[in-house]
Protein backbone atom coordinates (compact mmCIF):
# COMPACT_ATOMS: atom_id res chain seq x y z
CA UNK A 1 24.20 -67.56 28.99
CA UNK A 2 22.76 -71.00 28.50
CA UNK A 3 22.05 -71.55 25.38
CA UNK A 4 20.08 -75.00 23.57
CA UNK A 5 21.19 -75.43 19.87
CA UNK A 6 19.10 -77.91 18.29
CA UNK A 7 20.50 -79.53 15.26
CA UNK A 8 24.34 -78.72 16.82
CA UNK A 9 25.65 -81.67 15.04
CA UNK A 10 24.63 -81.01 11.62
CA UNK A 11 26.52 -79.09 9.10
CA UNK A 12 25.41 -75.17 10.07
CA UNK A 13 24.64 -76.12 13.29
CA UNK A 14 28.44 -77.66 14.42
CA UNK A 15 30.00 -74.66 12.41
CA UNK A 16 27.45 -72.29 15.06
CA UNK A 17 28.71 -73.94 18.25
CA UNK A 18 32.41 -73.76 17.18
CA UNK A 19 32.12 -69.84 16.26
CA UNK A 20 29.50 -69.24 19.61
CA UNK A 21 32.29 -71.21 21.28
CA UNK A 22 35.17 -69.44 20.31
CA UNK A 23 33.17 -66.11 20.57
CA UNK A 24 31.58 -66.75 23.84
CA UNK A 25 33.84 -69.06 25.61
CA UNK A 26 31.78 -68.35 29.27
CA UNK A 27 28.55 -69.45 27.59
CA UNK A 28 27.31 -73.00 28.24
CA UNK A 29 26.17 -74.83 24.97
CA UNK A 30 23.44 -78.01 24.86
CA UNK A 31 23.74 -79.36 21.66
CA UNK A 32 20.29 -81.11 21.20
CA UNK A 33 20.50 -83.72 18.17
CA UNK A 34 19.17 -86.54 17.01
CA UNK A 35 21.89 -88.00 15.37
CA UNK A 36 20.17 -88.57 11.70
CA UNK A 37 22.24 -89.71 8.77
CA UNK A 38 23.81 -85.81 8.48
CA UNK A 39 23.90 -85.29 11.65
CA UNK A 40 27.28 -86.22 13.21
CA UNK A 41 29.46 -86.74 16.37
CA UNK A 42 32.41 -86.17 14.34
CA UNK A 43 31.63 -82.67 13.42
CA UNK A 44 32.45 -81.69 16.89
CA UNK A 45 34.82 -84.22 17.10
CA UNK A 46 37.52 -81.65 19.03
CA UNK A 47 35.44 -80.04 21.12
CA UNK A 48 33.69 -83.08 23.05
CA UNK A 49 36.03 -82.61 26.11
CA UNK A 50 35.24 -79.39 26.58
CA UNK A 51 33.17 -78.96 29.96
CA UNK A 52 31.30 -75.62 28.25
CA UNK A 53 29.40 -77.75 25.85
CA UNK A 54 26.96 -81.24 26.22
CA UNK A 55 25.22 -83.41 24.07
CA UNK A 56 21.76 -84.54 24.60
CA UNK A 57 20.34 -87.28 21.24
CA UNK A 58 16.37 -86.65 21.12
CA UNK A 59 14.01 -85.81 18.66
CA UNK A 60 12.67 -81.73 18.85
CA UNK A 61 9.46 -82.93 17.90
CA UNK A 62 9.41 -84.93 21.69
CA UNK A 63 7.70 -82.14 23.78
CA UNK A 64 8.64 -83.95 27.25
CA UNK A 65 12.23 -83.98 26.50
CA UNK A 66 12.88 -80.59 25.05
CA UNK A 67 11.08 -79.43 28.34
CA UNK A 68 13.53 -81.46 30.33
CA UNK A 69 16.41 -80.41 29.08
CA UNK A 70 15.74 -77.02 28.80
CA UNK A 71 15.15 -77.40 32.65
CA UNK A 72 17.69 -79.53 34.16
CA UNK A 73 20.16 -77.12 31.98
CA UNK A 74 18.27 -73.71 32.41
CA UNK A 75 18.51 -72.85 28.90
CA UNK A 76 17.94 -69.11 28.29
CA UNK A 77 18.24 -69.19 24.21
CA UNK A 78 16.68 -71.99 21.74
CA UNK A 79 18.67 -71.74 18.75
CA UNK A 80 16.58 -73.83 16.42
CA UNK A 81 18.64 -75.64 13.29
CA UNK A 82 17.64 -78.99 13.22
CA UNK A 83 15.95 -79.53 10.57
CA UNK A 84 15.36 -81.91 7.27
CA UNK A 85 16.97 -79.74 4.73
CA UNK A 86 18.04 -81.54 1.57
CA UNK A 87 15.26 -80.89 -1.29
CA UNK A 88 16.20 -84.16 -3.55
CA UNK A 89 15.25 -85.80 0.11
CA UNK A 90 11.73 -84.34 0.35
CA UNK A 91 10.92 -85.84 -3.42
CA UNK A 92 11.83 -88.86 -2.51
CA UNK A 93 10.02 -88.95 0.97
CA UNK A 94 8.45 -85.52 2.04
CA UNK A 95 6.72 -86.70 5.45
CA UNK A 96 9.75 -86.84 7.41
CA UNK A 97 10.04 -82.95 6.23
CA UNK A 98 6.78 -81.97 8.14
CA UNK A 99 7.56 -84.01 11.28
CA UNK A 100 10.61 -82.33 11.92
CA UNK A 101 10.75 -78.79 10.41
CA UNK A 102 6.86 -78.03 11.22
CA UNK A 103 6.19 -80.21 14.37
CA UNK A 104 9.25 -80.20 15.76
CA UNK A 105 9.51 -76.74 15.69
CA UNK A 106 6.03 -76.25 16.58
CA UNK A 107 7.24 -78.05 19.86
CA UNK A 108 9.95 -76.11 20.50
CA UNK A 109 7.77 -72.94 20.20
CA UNK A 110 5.58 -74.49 22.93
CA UNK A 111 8.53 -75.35 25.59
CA UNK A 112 10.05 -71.67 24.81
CA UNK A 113 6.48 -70.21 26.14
CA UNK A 114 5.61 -72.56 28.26
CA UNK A 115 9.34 -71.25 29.90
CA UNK A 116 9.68 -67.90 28.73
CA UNK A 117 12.23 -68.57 26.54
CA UNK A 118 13.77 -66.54 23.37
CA UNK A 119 13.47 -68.95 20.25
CA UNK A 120 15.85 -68.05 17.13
CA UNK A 121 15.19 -69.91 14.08
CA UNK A 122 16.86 -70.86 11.07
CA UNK A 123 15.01 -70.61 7.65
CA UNK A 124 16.28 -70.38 4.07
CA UNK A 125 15.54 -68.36 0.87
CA UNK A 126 13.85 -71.49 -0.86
CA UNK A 127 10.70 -70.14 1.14
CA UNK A 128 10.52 -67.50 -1.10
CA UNK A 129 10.71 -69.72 -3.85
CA UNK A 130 10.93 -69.04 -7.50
CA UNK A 131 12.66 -65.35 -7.56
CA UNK A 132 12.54 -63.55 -11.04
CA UNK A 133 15.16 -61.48 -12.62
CA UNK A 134 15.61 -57.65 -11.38
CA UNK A 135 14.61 -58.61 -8.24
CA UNK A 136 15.51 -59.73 -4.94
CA UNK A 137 13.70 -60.93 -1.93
CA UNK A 138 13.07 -58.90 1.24
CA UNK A 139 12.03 -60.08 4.08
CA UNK A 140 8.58 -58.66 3.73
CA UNK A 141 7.93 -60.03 0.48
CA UNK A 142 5.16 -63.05 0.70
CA UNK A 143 6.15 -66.66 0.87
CA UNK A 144 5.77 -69.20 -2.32
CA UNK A 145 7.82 -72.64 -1.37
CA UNK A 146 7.84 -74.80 -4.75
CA UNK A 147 9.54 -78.47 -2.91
CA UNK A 148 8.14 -80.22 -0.31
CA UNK A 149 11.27 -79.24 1.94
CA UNK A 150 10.62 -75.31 1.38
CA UNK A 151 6.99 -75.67 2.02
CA UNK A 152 7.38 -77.31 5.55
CA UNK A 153 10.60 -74.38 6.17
CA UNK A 154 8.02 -72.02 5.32
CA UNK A 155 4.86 -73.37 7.01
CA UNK A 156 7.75 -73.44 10.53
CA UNK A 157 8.40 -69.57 9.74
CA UNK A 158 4.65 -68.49 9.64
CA UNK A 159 4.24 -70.72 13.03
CA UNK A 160 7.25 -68.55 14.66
CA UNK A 161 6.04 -65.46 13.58
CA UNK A 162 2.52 -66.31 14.87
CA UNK A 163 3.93 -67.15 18.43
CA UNK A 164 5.24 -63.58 18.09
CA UNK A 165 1.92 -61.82 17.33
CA UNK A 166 -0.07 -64.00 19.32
CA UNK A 167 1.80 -64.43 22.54
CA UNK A 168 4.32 -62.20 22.14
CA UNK A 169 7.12 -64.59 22.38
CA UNK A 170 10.35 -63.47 21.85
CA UNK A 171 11.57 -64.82 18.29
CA UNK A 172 13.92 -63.69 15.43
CA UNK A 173 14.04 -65.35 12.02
CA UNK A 174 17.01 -66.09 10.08
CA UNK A 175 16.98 -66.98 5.85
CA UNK A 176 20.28 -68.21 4.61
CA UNK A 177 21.65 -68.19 1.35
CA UNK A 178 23.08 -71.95 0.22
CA UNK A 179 25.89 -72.41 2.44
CA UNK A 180 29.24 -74.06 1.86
CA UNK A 181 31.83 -74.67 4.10
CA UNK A 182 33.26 -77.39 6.41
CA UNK A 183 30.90 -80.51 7.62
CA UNK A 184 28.41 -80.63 4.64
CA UNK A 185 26.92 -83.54 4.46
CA UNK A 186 27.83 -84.78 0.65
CA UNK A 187 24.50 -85.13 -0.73
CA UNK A 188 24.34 -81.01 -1.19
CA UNK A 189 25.99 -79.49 -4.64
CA UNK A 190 29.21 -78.08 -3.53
CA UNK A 191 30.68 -81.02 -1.14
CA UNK A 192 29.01 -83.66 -3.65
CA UNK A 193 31.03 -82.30 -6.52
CA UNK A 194 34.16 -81.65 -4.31
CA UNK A 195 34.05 -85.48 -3.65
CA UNK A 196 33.37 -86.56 -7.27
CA UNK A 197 36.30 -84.58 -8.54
CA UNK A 198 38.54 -85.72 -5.72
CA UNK A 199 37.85 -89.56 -6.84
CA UNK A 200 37.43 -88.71 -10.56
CA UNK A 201 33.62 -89.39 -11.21
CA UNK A 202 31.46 -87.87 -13.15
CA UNK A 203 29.30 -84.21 -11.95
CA UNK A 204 26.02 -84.44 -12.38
CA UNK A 205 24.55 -81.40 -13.27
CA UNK A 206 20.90 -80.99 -13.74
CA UNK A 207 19.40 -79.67 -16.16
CA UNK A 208 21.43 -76.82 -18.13
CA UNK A 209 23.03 -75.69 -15.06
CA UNK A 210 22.43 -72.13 -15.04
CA UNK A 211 20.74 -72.19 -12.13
CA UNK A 212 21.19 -68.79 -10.20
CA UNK A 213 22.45 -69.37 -6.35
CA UNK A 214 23.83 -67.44 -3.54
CA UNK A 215 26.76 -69.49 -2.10
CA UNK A 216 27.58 -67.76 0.94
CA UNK A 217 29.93 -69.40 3.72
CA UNK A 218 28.33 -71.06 6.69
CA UNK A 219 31.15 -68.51 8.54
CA UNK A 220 28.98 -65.37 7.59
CA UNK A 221 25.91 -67.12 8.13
CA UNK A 222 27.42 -67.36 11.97
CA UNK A 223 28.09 -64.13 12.12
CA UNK A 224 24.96 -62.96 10.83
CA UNK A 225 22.49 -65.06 13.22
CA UNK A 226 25.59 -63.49 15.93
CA UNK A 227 24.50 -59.98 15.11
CA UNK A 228 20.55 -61.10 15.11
CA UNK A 229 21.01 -62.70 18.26
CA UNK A 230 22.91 -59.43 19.59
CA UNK A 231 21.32 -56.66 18.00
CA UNK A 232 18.40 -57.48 16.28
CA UNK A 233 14.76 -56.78 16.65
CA UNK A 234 12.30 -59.25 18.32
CA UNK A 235 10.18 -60.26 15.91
CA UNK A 236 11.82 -59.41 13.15
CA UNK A 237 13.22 -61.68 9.98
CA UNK A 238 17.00 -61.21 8.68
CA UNK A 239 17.65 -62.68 5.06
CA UNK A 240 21.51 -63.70 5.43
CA UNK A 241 24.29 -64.05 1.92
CA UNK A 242 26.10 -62.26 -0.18
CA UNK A 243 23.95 -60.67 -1.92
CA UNK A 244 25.14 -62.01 -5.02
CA UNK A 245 24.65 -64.88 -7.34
CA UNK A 246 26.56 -67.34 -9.62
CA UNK A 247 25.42 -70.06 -11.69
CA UNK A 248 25.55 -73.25 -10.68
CA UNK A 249 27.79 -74.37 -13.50
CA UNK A 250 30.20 -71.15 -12.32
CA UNK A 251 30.35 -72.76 -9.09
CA UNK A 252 31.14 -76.72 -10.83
CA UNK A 253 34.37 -74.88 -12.79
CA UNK A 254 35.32 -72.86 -9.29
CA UNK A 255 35.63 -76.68 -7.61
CA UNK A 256 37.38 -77.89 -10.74
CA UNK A 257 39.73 -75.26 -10.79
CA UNK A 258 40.25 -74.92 -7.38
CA UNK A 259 40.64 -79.02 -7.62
CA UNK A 260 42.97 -78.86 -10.74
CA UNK A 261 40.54 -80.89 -12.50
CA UNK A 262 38.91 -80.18 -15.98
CA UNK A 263 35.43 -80.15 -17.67
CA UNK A 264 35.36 -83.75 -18.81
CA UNK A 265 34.01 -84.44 -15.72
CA UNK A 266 31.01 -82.83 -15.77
CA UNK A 267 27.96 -84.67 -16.92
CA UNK A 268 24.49 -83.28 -17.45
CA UNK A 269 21.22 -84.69 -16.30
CA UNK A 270 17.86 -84.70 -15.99
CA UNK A 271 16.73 -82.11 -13.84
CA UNK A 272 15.14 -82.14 -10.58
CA UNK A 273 11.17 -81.46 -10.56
CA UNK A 274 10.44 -78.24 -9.35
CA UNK A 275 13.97 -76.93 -9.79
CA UNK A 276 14.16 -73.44 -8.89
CA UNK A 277 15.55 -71.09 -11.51
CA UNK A 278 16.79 -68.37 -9.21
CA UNK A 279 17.43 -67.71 -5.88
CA UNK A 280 18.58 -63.81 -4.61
CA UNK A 281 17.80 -61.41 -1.19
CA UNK A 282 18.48 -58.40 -0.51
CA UNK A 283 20.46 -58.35 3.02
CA UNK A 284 20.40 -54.30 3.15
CA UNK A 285 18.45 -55.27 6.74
CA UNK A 286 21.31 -57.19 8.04
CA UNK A 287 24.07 -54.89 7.47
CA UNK A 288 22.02 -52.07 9.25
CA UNK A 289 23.26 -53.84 12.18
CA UNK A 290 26.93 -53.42 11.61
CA UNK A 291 27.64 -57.12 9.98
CA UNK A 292 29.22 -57.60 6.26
CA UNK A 293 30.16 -60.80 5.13
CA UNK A 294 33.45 -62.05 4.76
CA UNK A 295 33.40 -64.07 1.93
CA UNK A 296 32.48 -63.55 -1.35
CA UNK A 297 30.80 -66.38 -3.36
CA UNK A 298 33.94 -67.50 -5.48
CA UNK A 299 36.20 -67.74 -2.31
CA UNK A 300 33.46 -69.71 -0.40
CA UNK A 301 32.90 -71.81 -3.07
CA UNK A 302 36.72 -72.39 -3.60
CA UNK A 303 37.44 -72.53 0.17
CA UNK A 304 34.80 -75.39 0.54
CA UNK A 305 36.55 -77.57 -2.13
CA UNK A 306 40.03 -76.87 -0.68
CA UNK A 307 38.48 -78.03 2.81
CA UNK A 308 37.13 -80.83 1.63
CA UNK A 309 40.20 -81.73 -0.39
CA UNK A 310 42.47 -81.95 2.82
CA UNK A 311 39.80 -83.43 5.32
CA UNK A 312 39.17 -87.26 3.45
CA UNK A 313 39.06 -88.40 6.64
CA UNK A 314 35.55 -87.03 7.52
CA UNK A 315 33.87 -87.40 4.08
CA UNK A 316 35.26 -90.93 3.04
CA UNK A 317 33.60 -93.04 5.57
CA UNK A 318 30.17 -91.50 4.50
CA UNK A 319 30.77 -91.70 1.04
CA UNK A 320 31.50 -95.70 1.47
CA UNK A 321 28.59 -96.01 3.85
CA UNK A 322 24.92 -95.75 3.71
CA UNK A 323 25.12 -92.71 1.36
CA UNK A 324 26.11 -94.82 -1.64
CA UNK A 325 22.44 -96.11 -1.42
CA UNK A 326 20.83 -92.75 -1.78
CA UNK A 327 23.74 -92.10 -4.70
CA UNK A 328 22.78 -95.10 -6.87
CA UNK A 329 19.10 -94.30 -6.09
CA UNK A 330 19.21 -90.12 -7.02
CA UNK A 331 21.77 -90.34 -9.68
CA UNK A 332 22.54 -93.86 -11.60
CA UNK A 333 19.58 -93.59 -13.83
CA UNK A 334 20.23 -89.73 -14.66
CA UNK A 335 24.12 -90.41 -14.77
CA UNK A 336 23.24 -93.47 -17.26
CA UNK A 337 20.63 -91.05 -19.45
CA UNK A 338 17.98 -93.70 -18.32
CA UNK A 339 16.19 -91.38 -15.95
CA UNK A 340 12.54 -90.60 -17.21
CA UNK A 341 11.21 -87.09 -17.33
């Protein structure tokens, strides 16, 4: 099969094509990417000689060159992760969010009919928003985004299913948990406090911390969209974790621990606005088609920090480049108790 994986060089995305890769090793792989600030050469780094996989740098939301592609390599399967995904990003400048995760894959919805293509497509569970406790989300229940990032990942979703219902185009819908694993980009929680605790700066934690999360690996998430991709139902959505939840601050001591560091670094600060209390799903749906998920949220967690602990060579060069900007500009006020409310 010939498959297009947009986003391939971002952090889920590069973790997809190794496992589809190593799973699949007759399949021919396009990674489509365009290269943003997270999304990187070097996450594929060992796999660029390898005459099963290409690299094409474009924009999804560029209509003439998704169509091109998708023709010159006869791509079967759109695999659909690019995307704008960090929510401290969309505060500080939301547009970007709607050009990419609702045009963009608005385009690639109209080059998958326009070709009969399947389209699979990556969501999260910050569509669902807010969730309280005693509950969690199924994939029926109705969508209520709270950031600018989960409103344009949810406003993508209700395009997908609509190409389903109103041409009948072949589409399945993943929601991931938070992932953690190799190749985050270090603005997200678990790679950003890895980092920190390996150079001995500060955490900062918003608000209290107790934040509830799902940290499930990027592995399972893999093997779940595998088993969707496999198995599952056209036209149906799969919610993809563990199933369970932790606290954020349970995740900061797992990294510390796992880091031998203590508690003295941890710093707490203003929170973010909007901030999501809780985030849970049900994934009942998923394992009806055989798949369980091989981590549990401590080991991912822990795994994440060991990985990033023995691989300075990939996060150091961002953490000295351009991503100090964003640093100074998301966290020196909070991390000096200067940031306003």
């Amino acid at each position: 099969m010939n498959l297009l994986i947009t986003g391939g060089c971002g952090f889920i995305g590069s973790n997809f094509v190794r496992y589809w890769l190593a799973m699949h090793p007759d399949d021919r792989v396009v990674v489509y990417d365009k290269l943003t600030y997270a999304g990187r050469r070097e996450n594929l780094h060992d796999l660029w000689n390898s005459s099963q996989l290409f690299l094409v740098e474009a924009d999804i939301a560029d209509q003439e060159s998704v169509r091109n592609v998708c023709r010159a390599h006869q791509i079967e399967l759109i695999v659909n992760f690019a995307a704008e995904t960090h929510v401290d990003q969309s505060i500080l400048g939301p547009l970007v969010f709607t050009e990419t995760n609702v045009r963009g894959t608005h385009v690639l919805l109209e080059v998958a009919r326009e070709l009969g293509l399947r389209l699979h497509h990556i969501s999260t569970d910050e569509v669902y928003g807010h969730i309280p406790d005693g509950h969690q989300s199924v994939e029926t229940d109705s969508l209520a985004p709270r950031s600018p990032y989960a409103a344009s990942k949810a406003a993508a979703d209700q395009l997908v299913q609509a190409y389903f219902i109103t041409y009948g185009l072949p589409v399945t819908i993943t929601r991931g948990a938070n992932n953690v694993g190799p190749y985050q980009y270090p603005e997200k929680a678990v790679p950003l406090f890895s980092t920190n605790a390996i150079l001995g700066e500060l955490l900062p934690v918003y608000g209290d911390g107790r934040q509830m999360r799902d940290y499930a690996h990027v592995y399972d998430h893999c093997t779940g969209i595998e088993a969707v991709l496999l198995r599952g139902d056209i036209g149906e959505v799969y919610n993809v974790g563990t199933g369970r939840e932790m606290t954020n601050l349970q995740m900061v001591d797992i990294v510390l621990e796992t880091l031998a560091k203590d508690d003295s670094l941890v710093q707490h600060v203003i929170d973010r606005p909007g901030h999501d209390r809780r985030y849970s799903m049900n994934v009942d749906k998923l394992r009806k088609l055989g798949w369980e998920p091989k981590y549990d949220p401590r080991r991912a967690v822990a795994e994440a920090a060991r990985w990033y602990a023995e691989n300075r060579w990939w996060w150091e060069p961002i953490r000295n480049g351009e991503f100090q900007e964003y640093y100074e500009r998301q966290y020196a006020a909070r991390l000096d108790g200067k940031a306003e409310r």
